[in-house]
C-alpha atoms as a PDB file:
ATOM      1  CA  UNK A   1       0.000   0.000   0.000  1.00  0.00           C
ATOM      2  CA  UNK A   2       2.327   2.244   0.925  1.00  0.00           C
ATOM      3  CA  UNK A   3       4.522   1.963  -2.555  1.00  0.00           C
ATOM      4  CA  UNK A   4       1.516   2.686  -4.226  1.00  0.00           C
ATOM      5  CA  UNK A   5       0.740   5.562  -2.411  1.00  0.00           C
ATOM      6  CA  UNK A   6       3.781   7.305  -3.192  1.00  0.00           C
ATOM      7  CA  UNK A   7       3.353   6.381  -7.197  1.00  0.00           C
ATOM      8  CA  UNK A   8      -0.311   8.194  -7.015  1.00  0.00           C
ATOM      9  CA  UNK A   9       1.531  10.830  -5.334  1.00  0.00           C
ATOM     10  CA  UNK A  10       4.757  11.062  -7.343  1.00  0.00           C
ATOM     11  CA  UNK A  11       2.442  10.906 -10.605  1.00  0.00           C
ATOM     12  CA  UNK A  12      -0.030  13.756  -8.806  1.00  0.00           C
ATOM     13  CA  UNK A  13       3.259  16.030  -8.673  1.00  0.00           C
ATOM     14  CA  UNK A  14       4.475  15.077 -12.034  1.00  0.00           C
ATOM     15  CA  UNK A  15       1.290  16.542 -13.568  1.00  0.00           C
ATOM     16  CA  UNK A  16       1.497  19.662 -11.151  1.00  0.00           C
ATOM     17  CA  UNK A  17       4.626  20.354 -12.568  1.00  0.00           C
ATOM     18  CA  UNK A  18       3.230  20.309 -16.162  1.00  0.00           C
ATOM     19  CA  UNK A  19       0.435  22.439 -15.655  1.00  0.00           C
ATOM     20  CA  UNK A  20      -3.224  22.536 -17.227  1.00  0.00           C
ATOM     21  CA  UNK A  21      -2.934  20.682 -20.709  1.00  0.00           C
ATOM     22  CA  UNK A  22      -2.446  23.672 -22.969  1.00  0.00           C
ATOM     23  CA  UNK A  23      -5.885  25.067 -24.535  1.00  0.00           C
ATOM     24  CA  UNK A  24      -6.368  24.882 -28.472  1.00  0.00           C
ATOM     25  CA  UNK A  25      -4.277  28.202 -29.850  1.00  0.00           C
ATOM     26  CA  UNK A  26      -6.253  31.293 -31.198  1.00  0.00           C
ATOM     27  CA  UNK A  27      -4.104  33.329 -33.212  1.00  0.00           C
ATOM     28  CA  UNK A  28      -4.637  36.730 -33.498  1.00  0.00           C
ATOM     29  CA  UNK A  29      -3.140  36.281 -37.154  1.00  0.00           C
ATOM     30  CA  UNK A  30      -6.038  33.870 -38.144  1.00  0.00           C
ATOM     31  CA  UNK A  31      -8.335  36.340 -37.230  1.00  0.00           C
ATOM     32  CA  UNK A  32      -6.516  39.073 -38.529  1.00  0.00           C
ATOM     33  CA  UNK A  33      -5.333  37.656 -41.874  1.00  0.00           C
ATOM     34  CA  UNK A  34      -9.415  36.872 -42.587  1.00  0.00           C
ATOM     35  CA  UNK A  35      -9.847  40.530 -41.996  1.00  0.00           C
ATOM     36  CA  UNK A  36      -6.647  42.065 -44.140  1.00  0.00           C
ATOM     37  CA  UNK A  37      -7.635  39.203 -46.755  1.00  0.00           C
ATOM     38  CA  UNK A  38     -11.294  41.081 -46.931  1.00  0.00           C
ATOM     39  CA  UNK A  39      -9.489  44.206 -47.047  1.00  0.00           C
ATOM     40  CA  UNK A  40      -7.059  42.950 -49.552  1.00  0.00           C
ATOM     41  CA  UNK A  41      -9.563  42.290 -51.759  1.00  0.00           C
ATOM     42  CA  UNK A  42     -11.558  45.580 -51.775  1.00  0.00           C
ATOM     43  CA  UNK A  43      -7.985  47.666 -51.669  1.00  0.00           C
ATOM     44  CA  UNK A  44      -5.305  46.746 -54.021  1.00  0.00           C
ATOM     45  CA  UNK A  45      -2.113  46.923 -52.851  1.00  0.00           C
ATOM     46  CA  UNK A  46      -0.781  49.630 -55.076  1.00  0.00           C
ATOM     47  CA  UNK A  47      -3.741  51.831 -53.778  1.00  0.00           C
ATOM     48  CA  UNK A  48      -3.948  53.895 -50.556  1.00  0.00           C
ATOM     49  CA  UNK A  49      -6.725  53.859 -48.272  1.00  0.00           C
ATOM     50  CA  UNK A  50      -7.443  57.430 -48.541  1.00  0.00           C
ATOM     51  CA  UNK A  51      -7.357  56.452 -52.412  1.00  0.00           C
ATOM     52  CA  UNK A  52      -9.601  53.554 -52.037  1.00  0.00           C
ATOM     53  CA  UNK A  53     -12.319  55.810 -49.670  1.00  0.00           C
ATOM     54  CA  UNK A  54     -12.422  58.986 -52.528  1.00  0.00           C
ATOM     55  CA  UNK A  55     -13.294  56.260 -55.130  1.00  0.00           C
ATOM     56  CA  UNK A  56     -15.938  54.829 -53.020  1.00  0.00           C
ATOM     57  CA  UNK A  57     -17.420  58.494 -52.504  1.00  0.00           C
ATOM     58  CA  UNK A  58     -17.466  59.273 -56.139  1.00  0.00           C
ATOM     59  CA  UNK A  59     -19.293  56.239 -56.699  1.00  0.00           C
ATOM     60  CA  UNK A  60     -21.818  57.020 -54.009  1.00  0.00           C
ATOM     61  CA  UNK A  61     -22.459  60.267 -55.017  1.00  0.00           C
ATOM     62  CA  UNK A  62     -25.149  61.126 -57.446  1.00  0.00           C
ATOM     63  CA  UNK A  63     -24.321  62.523 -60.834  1.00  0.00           C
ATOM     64  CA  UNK A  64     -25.127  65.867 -61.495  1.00  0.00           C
ATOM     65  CA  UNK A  65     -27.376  66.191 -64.460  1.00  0.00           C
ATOM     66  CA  UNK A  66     -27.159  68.948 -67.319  1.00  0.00           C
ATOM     67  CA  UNK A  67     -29.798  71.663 -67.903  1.00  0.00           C
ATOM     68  CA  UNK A  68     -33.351  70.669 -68.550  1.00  0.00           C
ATOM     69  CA  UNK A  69     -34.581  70.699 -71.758  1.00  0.00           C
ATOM     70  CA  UNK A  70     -36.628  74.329 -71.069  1.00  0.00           C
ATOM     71  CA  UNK A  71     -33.526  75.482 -69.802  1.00  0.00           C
ATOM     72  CA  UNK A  72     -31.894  74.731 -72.585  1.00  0.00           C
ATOM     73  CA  UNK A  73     -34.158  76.451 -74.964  1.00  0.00           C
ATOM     74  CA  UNK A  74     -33.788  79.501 -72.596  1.00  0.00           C
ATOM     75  CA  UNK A  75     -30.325  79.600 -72.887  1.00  0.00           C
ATOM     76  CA  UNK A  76     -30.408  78.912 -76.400  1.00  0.00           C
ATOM     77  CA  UNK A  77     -32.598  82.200 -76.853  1.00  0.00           C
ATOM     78  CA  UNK A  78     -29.868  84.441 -74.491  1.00  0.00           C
ATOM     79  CA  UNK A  79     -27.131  82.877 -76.801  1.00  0.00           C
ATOM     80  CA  UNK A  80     -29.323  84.213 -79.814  1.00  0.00           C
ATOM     81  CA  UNK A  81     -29.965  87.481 -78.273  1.00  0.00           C
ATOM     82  CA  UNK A  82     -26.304  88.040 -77.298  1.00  0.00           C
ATOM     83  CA  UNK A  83     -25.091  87.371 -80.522  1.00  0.00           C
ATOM     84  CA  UNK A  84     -27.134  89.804 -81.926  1.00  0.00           C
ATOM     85  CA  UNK A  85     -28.820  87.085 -84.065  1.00  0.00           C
ATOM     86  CA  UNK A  86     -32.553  87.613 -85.518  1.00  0.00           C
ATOM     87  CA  UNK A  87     -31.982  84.876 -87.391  1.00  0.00           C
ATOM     88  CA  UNK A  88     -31.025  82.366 -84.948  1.00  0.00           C
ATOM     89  CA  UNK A  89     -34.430  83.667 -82.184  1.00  0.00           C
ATOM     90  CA  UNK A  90     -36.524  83.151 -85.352  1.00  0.00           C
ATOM     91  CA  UNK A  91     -35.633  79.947 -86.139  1.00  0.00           C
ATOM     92  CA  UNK A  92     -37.242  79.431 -82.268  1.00  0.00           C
ATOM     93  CA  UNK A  93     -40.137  80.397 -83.788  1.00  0.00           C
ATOM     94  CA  UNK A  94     -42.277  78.118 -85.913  1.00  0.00           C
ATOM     95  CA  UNK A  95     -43.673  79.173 -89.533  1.00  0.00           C
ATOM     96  CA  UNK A  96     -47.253  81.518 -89.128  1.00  0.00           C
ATOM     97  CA  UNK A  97     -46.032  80.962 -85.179  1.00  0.00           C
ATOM     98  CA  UNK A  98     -46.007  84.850 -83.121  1.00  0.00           C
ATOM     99  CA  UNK A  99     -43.080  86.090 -80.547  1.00  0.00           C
ATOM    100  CA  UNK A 100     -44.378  88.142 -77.851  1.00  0.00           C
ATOM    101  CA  UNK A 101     -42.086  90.394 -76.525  1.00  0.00           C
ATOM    102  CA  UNK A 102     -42.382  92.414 -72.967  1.00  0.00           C
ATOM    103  CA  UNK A 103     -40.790  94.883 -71.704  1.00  0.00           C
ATOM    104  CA  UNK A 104     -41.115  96.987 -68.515  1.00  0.00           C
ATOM    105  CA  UNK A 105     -38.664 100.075 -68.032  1.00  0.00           C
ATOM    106  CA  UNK A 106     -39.129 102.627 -64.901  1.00  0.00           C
ATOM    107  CA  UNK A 107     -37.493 105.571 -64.519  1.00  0.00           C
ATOM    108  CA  UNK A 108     -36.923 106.394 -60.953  1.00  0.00           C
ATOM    109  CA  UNK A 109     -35.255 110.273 -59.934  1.00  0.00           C
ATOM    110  CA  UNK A 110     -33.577 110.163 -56.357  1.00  0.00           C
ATOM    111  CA  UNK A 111     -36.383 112.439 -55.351  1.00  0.00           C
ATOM    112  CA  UNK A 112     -39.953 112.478 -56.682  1.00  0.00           C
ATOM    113  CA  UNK A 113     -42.152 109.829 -58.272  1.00  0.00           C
ATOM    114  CA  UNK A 114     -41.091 107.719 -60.946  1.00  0.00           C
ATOM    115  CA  UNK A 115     -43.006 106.609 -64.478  1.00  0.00           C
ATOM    116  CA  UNK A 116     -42.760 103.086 -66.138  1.00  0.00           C
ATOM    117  CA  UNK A 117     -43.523 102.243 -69.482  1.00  0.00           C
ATOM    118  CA  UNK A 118     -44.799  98.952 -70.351  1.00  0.00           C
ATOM    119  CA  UNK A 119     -44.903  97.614 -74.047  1.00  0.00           C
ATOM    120  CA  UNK A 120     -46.156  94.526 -75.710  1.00  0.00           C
ATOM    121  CA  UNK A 121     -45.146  93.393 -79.472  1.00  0.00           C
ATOM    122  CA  UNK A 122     -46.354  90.276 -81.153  1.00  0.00           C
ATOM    123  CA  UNK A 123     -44.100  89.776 -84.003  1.00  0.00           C
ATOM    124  CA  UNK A 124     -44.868  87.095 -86.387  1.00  0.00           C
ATOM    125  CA  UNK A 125     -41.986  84.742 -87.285  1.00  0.00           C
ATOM    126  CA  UNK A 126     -41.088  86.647 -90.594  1.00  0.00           C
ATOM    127  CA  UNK A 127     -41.081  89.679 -88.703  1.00  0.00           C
ATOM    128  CA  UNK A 128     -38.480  89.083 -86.045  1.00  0.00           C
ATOM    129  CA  UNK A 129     -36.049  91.196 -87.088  1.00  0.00           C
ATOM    130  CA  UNK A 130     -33.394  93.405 -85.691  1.00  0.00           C
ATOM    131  CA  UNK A 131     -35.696  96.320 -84.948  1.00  0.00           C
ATOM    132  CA  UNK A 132     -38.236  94.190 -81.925  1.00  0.00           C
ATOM    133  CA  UNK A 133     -35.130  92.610 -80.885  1.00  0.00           C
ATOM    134  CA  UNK A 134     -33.323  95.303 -80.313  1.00  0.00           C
ATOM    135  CA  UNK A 135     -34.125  96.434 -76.606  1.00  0.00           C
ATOM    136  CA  UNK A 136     -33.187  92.602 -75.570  1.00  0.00           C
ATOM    137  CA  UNK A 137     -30.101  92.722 -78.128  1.00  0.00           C
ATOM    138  CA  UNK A 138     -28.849  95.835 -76.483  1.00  0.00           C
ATOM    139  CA  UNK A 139     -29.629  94.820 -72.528  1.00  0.00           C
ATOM    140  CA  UNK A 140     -27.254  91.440 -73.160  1.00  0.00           C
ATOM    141  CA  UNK A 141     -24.950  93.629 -74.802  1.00  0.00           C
ATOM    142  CA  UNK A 142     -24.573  95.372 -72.053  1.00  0.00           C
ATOM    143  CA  UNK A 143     -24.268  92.852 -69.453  1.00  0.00           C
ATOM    144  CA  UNK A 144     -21.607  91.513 -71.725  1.00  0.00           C
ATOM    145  CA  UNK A 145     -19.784  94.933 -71.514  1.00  0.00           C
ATOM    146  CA  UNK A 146     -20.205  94.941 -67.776  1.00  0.00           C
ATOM    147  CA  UNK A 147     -18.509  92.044 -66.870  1.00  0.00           C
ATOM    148  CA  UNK A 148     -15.467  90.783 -69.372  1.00  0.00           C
ATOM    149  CA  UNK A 149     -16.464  87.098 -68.532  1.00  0.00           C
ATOM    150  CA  UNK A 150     -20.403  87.089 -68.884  1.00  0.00           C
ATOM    151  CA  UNK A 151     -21.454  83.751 -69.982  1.00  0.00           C
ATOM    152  CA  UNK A 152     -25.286  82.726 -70.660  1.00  0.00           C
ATOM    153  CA  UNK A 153     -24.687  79.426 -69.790  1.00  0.00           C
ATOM    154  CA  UNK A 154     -23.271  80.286 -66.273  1.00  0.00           C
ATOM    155  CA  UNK A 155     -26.407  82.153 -65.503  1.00  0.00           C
ATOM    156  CA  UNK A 156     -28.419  81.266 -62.576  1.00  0.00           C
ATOM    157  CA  UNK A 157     -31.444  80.361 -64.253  1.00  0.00           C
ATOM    158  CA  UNK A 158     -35.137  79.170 -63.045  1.00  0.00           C
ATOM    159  CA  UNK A 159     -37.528  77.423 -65.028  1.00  0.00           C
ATOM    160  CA  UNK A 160     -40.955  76.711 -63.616  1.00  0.00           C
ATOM    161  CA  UNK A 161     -43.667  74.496 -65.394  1.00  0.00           C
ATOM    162  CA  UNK A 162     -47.144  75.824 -66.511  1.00  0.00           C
ATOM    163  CA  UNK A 163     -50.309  74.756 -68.343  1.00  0.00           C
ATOM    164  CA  UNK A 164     -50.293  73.306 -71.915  1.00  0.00           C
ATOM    165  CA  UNK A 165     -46.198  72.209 -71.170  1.00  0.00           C
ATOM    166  CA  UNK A 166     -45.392  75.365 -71.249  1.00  0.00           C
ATOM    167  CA  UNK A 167     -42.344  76.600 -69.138  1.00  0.00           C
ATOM    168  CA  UNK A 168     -41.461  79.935 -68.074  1.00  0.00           C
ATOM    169  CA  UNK A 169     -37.549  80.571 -67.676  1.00  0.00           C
ATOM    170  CA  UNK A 170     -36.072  83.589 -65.576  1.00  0.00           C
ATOM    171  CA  UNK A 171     -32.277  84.475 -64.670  1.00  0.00           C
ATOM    172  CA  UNK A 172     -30.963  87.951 -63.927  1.00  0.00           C
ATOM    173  CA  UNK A 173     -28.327  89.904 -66.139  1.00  0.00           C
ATOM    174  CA  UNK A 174     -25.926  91.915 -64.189  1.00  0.00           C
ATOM    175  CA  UNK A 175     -25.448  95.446 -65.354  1.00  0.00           C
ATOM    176  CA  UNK A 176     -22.749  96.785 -63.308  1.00  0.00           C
ATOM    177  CA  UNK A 177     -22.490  99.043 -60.624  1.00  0.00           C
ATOM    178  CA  UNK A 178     -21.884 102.706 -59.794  1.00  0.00           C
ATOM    179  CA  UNK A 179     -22.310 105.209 -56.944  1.00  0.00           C
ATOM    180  CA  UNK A 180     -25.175 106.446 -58.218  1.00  0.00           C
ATOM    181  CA  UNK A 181     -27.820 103.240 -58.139  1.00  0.00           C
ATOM    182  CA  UNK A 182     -24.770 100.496 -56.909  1.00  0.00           C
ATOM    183  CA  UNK A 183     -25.674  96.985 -57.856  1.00  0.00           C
ATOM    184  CA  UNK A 184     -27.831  97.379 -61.119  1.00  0.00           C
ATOM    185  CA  UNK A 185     -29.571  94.178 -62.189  1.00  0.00           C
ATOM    186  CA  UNK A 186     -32.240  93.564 -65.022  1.00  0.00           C
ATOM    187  CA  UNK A 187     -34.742  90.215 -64.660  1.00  0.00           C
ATOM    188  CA  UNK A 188     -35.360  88.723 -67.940  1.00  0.00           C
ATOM    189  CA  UNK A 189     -37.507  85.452 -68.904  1.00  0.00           C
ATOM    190  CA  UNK A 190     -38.605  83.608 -71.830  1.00  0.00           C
ATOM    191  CA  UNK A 191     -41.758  81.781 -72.091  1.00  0.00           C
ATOM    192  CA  UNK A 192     -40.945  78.368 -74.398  1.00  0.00           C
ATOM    193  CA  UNK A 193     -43.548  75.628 -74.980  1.00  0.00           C
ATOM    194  CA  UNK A 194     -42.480  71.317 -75.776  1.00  0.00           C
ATOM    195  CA  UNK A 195     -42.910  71.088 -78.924  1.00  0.00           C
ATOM    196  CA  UNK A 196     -42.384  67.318 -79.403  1.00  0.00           C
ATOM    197  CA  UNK A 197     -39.444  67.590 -81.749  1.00  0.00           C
ATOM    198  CA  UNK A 198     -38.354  70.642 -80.494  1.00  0.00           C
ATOM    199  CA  UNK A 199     -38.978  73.682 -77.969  1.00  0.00           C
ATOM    200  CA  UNK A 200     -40.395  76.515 -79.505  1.00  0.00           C
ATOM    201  CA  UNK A 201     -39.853  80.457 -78.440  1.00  0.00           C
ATOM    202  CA  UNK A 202     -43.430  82.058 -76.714  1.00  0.00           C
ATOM    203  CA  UNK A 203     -42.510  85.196 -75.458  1.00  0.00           C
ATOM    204  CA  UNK A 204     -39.574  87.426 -74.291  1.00  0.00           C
ATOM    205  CA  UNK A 205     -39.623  89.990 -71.667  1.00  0.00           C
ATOM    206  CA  UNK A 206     -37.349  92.001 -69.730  1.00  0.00           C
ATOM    207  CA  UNK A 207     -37.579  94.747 -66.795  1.00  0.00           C
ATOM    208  CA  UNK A 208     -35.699  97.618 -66.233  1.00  0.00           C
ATOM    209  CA  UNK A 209     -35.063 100.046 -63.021  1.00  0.00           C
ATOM    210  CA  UNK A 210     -33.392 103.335 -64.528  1.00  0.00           C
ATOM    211  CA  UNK A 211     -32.778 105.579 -61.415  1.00  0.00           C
ATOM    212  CA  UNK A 212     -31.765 108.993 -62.521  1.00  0.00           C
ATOM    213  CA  UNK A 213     -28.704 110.643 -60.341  1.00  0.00           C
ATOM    214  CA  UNK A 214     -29.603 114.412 -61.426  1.00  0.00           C
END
């Protein structure tokens, strides 16, 4: 008895000495290679992270879209108008079709009252010529003149859509400035109706505030 006593006990140090039986290994490299091998994957290894993340944003984001059609045809009737082209705004203008044209021009002293003068033409197509265009010729001429890099197409214009698919477009020409009336600014607008095939030229209008310095 006592021999075998003191194998139980010599084995029960033996094992003491060893320890617990050593648990099954994690690595922190299996975990982390299944991560950097997901990474690896989405990032290439001759592109950055910072690379990799602007891509992913410029995919996200939506694309910006170009002008409406309406919009278009606006523009298309300032490009016209600035070029001091009858031709080109009548060709907006279907055959037996009429161009209305607007205008509203106040004249405003420092002191006193002021007087406006409102005017309506309806030009038939064959009759768009230099002479009804000329108070819209001459206002984009001079926004033109005002600023050396005037551009039509980098006007800040509105459409809005009406009865019948007709839209009315309206941007703002800058005029200048001076001491007397400081930041001088002109609303214009063009009425143009879908066509099917194409957009064809309603109306024109502009507005005016003259304020006389005397």
């Amino acid at each position: 008895m006592g021999s075998i006593a003191r194998m139980v006990g010599s084995a029960f140090l033996a094992l003491a000495a060893c320890g617990p039986p050593p648990a099954t290994p994690v690595t922190a490299s299996g975990g982390a290679s299944g991560d950097a091998g997901g990474a690896e994957a989405a990032v290439p290894a001759d592109v950055s992270v910072e690379e990799a993340a602007a891509e992913a944003s410029a995919e996200a984001a939506p694309e910006e879209s170009g002008p409406s059609p309406a919009e278009a045809a606006f523009r298309q009737a300032m490009e016209a108008l600035l070029s001091g082209s009858a031709r080109a705004v009548r060709e907006l203008v279907p055959t037996g079709g009429l161009l209305v044209l607007t205008s509203n021009v106040c004249r405003k002293p420092l002191y006193g009252v002021g007087t406006c003068h409102e005017e309506r033409v309806e030009a038939e197509r064959r009759r768009i010529a230099d002479e009804v265009l000329a108070p819209l010729q001459d206002l984009l001429a001079r926004a033109a003149q005002a600023d050396a890099g005037f551009r039509v197409d980098a006007l800040d214009a509105d459409c809005t859509e009406g009865e019948g698919g007709r839209w009315t477009c309206r941007a703002e020409l800058p005029l200048g400035s001076d001491a007397c009336r400081g930041d001088r600014r002109a609303p214009v607008r063009a009425v143009v109706l879908d066509g099917g095939d194409s957009w064809i030229l309603v109306e024109l209008g502009y507005e005016e505030e003259i304020l006389l310095c005397e």
